[in-house]
PDB file of N, CA and C in Angstrom:
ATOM      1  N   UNK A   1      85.604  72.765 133.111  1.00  0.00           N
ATOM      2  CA  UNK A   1      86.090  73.959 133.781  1.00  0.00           C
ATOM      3  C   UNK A   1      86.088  73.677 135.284  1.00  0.00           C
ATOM      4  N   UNK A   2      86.917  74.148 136.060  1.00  0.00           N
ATOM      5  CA  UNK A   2      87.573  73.787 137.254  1.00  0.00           C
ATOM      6  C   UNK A   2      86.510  74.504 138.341  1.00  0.00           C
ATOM      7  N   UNK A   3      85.777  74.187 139.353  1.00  0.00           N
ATOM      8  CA  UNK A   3      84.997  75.151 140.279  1.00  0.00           C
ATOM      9  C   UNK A   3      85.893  76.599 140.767  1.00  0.00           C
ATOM     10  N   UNK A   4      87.307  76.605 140.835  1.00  0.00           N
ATOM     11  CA  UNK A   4      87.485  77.413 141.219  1.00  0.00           C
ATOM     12  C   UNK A   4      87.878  78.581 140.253  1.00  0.00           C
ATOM     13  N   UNK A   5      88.030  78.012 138.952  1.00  0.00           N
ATOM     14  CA  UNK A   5      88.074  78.954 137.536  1.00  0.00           C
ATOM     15  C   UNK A   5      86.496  79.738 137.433  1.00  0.00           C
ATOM     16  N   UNK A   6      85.576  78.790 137.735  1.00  0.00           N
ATOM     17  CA  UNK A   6      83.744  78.952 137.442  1.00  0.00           C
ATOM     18  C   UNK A   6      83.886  80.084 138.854  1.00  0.00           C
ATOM     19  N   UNK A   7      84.043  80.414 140.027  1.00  0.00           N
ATOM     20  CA  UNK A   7      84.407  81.079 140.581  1.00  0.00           C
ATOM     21  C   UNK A   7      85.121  82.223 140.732  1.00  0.00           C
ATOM     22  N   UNK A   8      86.071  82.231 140.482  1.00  0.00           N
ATOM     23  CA  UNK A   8      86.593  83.540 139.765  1.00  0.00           C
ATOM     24  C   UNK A   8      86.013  84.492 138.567  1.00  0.00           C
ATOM     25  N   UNK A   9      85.058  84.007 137.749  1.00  0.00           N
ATOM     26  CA  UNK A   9      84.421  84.274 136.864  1.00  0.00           C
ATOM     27  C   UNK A   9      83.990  84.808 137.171  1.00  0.00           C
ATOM     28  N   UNK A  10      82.811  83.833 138.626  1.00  0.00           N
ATOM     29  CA  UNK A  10      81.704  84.815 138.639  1.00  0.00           C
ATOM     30  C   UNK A  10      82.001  86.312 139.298  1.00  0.00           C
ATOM     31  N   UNK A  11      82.815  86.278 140.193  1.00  0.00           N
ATOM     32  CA  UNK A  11      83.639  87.322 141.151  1.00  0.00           C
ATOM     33  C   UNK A  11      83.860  87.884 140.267  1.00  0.00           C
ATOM     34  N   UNK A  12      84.171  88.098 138.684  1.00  0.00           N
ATOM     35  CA  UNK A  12      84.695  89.489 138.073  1.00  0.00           C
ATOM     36  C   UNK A  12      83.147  89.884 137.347  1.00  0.00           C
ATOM     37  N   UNK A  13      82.253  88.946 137.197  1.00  0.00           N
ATOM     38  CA  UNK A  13      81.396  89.262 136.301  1.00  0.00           C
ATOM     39  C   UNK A  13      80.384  90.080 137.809  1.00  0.00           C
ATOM     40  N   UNK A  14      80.268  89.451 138.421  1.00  0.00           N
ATOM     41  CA  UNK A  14      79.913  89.977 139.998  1.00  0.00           C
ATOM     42  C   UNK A  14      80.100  91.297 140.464  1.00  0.00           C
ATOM     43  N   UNK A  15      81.296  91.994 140.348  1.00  0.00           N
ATOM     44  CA  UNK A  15      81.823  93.314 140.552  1.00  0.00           C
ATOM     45  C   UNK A  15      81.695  94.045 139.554  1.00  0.00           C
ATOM     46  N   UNK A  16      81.463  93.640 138.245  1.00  0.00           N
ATOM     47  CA  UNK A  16      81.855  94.408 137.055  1.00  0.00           C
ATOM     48  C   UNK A  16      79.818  94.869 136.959  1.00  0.00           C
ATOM     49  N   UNK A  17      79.157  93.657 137.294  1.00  0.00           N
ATOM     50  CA  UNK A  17      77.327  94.483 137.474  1.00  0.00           C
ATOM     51  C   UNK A  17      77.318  95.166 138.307  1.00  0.00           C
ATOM     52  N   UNK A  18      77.881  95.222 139.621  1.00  0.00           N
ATOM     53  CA  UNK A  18      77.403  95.915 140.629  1.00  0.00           C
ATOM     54  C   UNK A  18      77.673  97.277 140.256  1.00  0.00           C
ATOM     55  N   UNK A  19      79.241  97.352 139.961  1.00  0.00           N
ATOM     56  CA  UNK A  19      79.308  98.822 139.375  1.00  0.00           C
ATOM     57  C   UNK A  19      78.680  99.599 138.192  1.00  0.00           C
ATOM     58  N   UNK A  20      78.009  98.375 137.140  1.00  0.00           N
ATOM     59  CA  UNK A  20      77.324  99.148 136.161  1.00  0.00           C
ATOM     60  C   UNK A  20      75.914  99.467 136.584  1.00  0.00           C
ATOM     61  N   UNK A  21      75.625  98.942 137.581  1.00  0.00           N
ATOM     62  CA  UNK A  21      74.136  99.090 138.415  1.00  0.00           C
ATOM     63  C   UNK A  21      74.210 100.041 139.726  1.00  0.00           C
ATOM     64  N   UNK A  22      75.195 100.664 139.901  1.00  0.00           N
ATOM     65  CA  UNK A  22      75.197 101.922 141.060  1.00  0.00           C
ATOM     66  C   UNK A  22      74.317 103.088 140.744  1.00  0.00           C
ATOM     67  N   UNK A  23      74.286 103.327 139.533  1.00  0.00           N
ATOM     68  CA  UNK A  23      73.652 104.751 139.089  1.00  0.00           C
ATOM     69  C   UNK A  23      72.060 104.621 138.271  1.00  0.00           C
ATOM     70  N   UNK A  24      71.807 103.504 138.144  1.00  0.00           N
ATOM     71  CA  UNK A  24      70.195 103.322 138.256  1.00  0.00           C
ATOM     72  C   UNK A  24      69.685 103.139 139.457  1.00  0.00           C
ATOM     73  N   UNK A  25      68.372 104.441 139.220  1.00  0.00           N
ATOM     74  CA  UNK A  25      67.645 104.372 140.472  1.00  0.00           C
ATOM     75  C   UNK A  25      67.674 104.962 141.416  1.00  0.00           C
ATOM     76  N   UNK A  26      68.743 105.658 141.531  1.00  0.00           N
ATOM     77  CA  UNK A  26      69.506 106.307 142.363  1.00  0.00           C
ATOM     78  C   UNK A  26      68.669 107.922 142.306  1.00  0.00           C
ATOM     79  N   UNK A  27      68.090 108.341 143.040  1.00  0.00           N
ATOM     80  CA  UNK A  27      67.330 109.550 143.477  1.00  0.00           C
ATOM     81  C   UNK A  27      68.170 110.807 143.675  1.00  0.00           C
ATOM     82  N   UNK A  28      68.541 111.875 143.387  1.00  0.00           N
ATOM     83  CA  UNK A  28      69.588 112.954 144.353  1.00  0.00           C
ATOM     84  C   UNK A  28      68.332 113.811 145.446  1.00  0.00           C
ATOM     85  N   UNK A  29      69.015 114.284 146.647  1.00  0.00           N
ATOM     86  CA  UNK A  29      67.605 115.237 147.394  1.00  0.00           C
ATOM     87  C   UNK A  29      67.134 116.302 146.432  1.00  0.00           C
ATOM     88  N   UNK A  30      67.793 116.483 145.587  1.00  0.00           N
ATOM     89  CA  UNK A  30      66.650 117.626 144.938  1.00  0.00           C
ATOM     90  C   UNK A  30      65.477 117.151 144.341  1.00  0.00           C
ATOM     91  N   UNK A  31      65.812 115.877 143.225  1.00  0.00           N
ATOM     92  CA  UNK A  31      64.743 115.035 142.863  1.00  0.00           C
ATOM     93  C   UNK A  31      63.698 114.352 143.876  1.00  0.00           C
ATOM     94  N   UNK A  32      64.506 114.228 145.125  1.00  0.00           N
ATOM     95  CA  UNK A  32      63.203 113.687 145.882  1.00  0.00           C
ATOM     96  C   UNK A  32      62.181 114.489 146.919  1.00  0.00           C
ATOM     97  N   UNK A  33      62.494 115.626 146.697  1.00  0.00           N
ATOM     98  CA  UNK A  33      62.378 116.664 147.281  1.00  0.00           C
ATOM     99  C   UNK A  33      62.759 117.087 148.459  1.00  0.00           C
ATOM    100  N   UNK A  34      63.979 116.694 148.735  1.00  0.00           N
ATOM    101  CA  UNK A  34      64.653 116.883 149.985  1.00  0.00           C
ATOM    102  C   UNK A  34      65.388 117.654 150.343  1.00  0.00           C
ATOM    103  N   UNK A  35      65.204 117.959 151.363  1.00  0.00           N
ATOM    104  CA  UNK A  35      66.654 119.752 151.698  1.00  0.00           C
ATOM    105  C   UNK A  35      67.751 118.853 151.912  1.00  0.00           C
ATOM    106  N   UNK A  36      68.735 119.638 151.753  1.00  0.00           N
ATOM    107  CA  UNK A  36      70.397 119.081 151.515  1.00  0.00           C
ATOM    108  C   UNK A  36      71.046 119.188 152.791  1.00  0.00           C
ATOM    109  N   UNK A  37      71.704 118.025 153.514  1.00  0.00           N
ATOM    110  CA  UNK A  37      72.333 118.152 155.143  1.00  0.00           C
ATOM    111  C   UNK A  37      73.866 119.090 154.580  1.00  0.00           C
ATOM    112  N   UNK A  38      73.671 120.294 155.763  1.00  0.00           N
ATOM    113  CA  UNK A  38      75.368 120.808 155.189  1.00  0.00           C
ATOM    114  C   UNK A  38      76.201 120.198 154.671  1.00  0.00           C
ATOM    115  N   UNK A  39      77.059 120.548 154.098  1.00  0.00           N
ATOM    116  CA  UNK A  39      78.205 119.663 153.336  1.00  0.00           C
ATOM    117  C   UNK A  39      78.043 118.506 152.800  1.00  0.00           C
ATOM    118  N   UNK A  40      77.190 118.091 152.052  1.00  0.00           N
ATOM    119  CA  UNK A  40      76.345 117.595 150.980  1.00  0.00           C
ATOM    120  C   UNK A  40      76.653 117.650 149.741  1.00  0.00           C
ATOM    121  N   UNK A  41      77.149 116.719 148.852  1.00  0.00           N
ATOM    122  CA  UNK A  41      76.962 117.374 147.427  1.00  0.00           C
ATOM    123  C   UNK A  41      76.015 117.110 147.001  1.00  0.00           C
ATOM    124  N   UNK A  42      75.591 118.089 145.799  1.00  0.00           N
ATOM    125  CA  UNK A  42      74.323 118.033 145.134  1.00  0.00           C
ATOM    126  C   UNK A  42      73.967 116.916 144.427  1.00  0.00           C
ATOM    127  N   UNK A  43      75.244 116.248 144.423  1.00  0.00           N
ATOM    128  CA  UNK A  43      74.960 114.828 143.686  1.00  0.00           C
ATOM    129  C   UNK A  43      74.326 113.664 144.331  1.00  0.00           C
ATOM    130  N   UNK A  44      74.607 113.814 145.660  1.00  0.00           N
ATOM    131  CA  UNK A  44      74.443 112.840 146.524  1.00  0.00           C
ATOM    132  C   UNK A  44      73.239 111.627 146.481  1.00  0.00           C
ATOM    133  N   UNK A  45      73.320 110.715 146.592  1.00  0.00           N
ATOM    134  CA  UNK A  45      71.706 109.963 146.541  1.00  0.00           C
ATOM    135  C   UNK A  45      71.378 110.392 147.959  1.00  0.00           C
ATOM    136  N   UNK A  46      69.888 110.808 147.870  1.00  0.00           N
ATOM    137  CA  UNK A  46      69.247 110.932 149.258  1.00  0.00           C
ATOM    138  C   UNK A  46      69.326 109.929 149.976  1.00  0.00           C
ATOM    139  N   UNK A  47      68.829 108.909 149.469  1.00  0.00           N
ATOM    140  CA  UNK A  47      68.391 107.115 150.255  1.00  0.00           C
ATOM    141  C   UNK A  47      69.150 106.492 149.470  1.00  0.00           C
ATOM    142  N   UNK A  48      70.309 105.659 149.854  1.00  0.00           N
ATOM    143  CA  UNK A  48      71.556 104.805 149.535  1.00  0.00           C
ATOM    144  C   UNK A  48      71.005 103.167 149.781  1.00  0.00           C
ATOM    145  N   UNK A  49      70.570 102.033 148.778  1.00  0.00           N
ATOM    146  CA  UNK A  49      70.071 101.444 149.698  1.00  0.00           C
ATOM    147  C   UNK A  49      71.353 100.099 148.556  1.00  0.00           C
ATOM    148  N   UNK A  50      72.293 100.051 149.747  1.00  0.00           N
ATOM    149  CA  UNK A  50      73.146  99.004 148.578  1.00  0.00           C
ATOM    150  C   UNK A  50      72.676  97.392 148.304  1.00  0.00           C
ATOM    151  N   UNK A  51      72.173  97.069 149.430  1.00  0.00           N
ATOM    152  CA  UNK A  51      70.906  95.700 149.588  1.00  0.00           C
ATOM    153  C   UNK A  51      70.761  95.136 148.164  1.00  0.00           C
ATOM    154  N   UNK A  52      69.938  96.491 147.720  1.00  0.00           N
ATOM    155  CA  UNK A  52      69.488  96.189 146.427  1.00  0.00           C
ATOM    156  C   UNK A  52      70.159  96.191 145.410  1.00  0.00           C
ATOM    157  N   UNK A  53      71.160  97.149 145.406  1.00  0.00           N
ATOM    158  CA  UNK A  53      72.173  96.991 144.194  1.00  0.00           C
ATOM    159  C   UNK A  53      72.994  95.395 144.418  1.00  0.00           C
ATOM    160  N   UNK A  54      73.395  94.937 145.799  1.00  0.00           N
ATOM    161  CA  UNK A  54      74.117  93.455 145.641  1.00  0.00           C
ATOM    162  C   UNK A  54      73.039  92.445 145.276  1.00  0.00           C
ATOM    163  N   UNK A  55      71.756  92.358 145.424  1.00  0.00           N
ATOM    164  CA  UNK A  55      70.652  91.368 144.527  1.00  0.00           C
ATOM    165  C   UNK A  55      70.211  91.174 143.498  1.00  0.00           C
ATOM    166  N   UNK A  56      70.631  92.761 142.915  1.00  0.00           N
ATOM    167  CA  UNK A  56      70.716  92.615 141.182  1.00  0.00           C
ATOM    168  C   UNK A  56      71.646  91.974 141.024  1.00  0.00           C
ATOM    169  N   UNK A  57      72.950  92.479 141.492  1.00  0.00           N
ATOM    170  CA  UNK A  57      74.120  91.913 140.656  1.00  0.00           C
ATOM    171  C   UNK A  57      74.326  90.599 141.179  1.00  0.00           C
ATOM    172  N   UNK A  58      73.648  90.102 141.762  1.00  0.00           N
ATOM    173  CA  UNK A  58      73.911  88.829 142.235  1.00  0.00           C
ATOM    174  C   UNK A  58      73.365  88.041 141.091  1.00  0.00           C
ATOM    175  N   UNK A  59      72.388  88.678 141.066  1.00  0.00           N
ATOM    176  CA  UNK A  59      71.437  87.554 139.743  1.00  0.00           C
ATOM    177  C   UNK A  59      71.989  87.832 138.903  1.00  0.00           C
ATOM    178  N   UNK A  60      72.587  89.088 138.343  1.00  0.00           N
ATOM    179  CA  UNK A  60      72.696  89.376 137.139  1.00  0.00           C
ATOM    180  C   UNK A  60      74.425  88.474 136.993  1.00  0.00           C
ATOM    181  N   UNK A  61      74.858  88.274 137.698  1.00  0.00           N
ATOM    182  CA  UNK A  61      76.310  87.482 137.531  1.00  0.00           C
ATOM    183  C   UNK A  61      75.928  85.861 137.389  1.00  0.00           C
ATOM    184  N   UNK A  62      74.827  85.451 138.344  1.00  0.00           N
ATOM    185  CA  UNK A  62      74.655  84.230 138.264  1.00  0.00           C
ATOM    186  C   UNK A  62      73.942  83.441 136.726  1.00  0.00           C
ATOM    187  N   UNK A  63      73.805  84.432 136.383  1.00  0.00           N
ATOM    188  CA  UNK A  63      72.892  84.503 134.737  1.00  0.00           C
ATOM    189  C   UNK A  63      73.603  84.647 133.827  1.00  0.00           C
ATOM    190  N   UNK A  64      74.951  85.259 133.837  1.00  0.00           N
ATOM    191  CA  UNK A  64      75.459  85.386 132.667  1.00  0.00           C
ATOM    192  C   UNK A  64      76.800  84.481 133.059  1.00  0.00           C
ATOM    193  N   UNK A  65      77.168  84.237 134.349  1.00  0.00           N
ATOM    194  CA  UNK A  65      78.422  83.011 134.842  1.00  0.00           C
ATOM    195  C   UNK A  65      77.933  81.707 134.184  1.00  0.00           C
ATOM    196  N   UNK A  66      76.264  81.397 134.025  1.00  0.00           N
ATOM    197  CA  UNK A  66      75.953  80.070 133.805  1.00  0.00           C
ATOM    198  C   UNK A  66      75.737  80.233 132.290  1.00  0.00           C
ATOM    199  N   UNK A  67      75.431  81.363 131.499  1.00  0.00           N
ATOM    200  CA  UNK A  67      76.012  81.483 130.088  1.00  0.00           C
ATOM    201  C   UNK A  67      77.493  81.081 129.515  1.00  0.00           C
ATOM    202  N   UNK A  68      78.395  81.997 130.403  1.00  0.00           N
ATOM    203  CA  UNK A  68      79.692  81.669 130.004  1.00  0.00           C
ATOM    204  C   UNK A  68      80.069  80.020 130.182  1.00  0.00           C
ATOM    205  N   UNK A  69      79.497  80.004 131.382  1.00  0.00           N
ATOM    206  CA  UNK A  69      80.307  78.093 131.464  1.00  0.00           C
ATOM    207  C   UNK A  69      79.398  77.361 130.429  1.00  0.00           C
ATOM    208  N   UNK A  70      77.932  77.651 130.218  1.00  0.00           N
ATOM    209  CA  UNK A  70      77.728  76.731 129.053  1.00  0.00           C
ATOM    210  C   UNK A  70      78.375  76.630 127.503  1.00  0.00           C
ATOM    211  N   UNK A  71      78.780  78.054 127.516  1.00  0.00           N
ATOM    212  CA  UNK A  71      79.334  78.363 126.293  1.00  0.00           C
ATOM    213  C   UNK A  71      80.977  78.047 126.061  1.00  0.00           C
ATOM    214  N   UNK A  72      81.423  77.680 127.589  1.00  0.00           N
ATOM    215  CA  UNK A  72      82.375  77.019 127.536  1.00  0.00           C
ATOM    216  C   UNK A  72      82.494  75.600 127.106  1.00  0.00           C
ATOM    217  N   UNK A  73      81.656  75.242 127.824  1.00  0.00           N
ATOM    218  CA  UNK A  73      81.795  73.525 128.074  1.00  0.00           C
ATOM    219  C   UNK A  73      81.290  73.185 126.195  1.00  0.00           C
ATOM    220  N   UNK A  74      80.011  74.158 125.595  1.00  0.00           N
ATOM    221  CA  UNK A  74      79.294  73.466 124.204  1.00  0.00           C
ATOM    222  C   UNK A  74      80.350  74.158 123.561  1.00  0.00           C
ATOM    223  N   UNK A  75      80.685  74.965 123.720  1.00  0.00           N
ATOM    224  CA  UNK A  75      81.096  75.964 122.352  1.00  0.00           C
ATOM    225  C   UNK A  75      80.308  76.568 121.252  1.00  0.00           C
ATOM    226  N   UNK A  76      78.985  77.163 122.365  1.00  0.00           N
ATOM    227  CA  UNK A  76      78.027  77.628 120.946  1.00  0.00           C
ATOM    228  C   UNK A  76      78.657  79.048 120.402  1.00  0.00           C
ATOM    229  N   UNK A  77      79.899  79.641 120.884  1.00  0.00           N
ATOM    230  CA  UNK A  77      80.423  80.515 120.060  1.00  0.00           C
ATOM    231  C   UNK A  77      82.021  80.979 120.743  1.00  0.00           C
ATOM    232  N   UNK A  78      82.767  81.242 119.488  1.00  0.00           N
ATOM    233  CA  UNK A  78      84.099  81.524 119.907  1.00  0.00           C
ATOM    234  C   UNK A  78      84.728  82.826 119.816  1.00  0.00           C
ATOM    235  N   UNK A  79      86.016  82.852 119.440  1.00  0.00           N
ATOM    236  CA  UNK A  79      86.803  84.147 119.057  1.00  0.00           C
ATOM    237  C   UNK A  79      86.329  84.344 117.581  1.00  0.00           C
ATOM    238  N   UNK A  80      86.532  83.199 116.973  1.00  0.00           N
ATOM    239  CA  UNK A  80      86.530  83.316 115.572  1.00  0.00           C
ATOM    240  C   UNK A  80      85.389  83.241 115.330  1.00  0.00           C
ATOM    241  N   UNK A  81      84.607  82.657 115.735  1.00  0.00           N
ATOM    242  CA  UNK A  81      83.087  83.348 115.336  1.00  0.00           C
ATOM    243  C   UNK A  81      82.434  84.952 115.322  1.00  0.00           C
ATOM    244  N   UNK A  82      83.225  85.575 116.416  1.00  0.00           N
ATOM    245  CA  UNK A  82      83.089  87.412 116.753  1.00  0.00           C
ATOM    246  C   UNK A  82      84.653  87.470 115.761  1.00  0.00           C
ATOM    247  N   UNK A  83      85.375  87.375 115.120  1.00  0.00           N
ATOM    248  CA  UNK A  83      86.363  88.158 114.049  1.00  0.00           C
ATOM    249  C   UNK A  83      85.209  88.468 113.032  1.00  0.00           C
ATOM    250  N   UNK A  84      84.844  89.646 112.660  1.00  0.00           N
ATOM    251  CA  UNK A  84      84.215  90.576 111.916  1.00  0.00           C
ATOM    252  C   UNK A  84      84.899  91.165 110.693  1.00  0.00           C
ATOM    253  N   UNK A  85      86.331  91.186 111.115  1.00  0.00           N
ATOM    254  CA  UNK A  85      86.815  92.175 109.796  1.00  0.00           C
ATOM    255  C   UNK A  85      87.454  91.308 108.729  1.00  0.00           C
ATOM    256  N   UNK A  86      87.556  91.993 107.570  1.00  0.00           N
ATOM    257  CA  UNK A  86      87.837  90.928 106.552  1.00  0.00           C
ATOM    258  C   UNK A  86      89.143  90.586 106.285  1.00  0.00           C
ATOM    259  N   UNK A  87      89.577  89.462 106.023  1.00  0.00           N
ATOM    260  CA  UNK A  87      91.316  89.159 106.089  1.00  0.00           C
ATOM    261  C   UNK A  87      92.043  90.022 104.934  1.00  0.00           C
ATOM    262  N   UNK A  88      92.727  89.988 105.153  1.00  0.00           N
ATOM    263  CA  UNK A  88      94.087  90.992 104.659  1.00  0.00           C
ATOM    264  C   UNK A  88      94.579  90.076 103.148  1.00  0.00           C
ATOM    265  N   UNK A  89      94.585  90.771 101.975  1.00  0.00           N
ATOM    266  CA  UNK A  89      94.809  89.650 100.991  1.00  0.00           C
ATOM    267  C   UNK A  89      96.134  88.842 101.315  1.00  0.00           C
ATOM    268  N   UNK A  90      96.643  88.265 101.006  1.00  0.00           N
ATOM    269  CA  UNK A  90      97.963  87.643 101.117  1.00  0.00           C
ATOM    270  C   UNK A  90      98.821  88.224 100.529  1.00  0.00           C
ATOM    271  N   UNK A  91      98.863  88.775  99.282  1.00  0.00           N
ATOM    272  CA  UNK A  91     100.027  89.808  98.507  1.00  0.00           C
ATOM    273  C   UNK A  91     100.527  90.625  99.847  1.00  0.00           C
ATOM    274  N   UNK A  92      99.469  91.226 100.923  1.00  0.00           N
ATOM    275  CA  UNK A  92      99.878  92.300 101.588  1.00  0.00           C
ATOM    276  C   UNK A  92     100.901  91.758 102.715  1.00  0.00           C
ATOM    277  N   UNK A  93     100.055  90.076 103.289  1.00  0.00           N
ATOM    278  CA  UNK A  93     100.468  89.662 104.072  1.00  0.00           C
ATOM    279  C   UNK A  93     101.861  89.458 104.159  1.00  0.00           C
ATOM    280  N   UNK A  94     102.350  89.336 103.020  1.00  0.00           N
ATOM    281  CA  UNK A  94     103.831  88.403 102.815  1.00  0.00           C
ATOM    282  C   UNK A  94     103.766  86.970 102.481  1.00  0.00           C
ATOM    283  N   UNK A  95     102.404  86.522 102.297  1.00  0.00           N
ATOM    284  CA  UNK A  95     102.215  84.788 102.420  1.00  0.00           C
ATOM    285  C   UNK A  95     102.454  84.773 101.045  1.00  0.00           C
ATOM    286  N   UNK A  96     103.244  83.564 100.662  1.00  0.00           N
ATOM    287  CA  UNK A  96     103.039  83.527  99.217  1.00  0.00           C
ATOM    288  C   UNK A  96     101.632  81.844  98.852  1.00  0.00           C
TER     289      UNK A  96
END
């Protein structure tokens, strides 16, 4: 696999944690017991600290980028290893 294919990888696997890791952890001022600055939504996180959300997902991309390329390069599993459903008899198929 090409460094800049192993790269692109990680860049989607990279963006795709960060966003599943925005909403853990995440405090609103009511939970932290904080009064609300005017025009505020109630949703708001009190303390925003994104630092930490890009160091998860940093690891968490670099951990599963070096899964995928191993599982590239060995082939400890494929498409056809995840096909689950059962084949279609052949009468239905048209195969004779």
């Amino acid at each position: 696999m090409q460094l800049t294919s192993i790269l692109a990888v990680y860049f989607l696997i990279w963006v795709m944690s960060a966003f599943i890791m925005l909403p853990f952890g995440v405090r609103t001022s009511e939970e932290a017991g904080e009064a609300l600055v005017p025009g505020q939504a109630e949703s708001a996180p009190s303390n925003f600290k994104p630092g930490r959300i890009l160091v998860r997902a940093t690891l968490v991309a670099i951990v599963l980028t070096t899964l995928f390329v191993l599982n590239y390069e060995y082939g400890w599993l494929s498409a056809s290893d995840l096909d689950i459903l059962p084949k279609p008899p052949s009468s239905l198929t048209g195969a004779d």
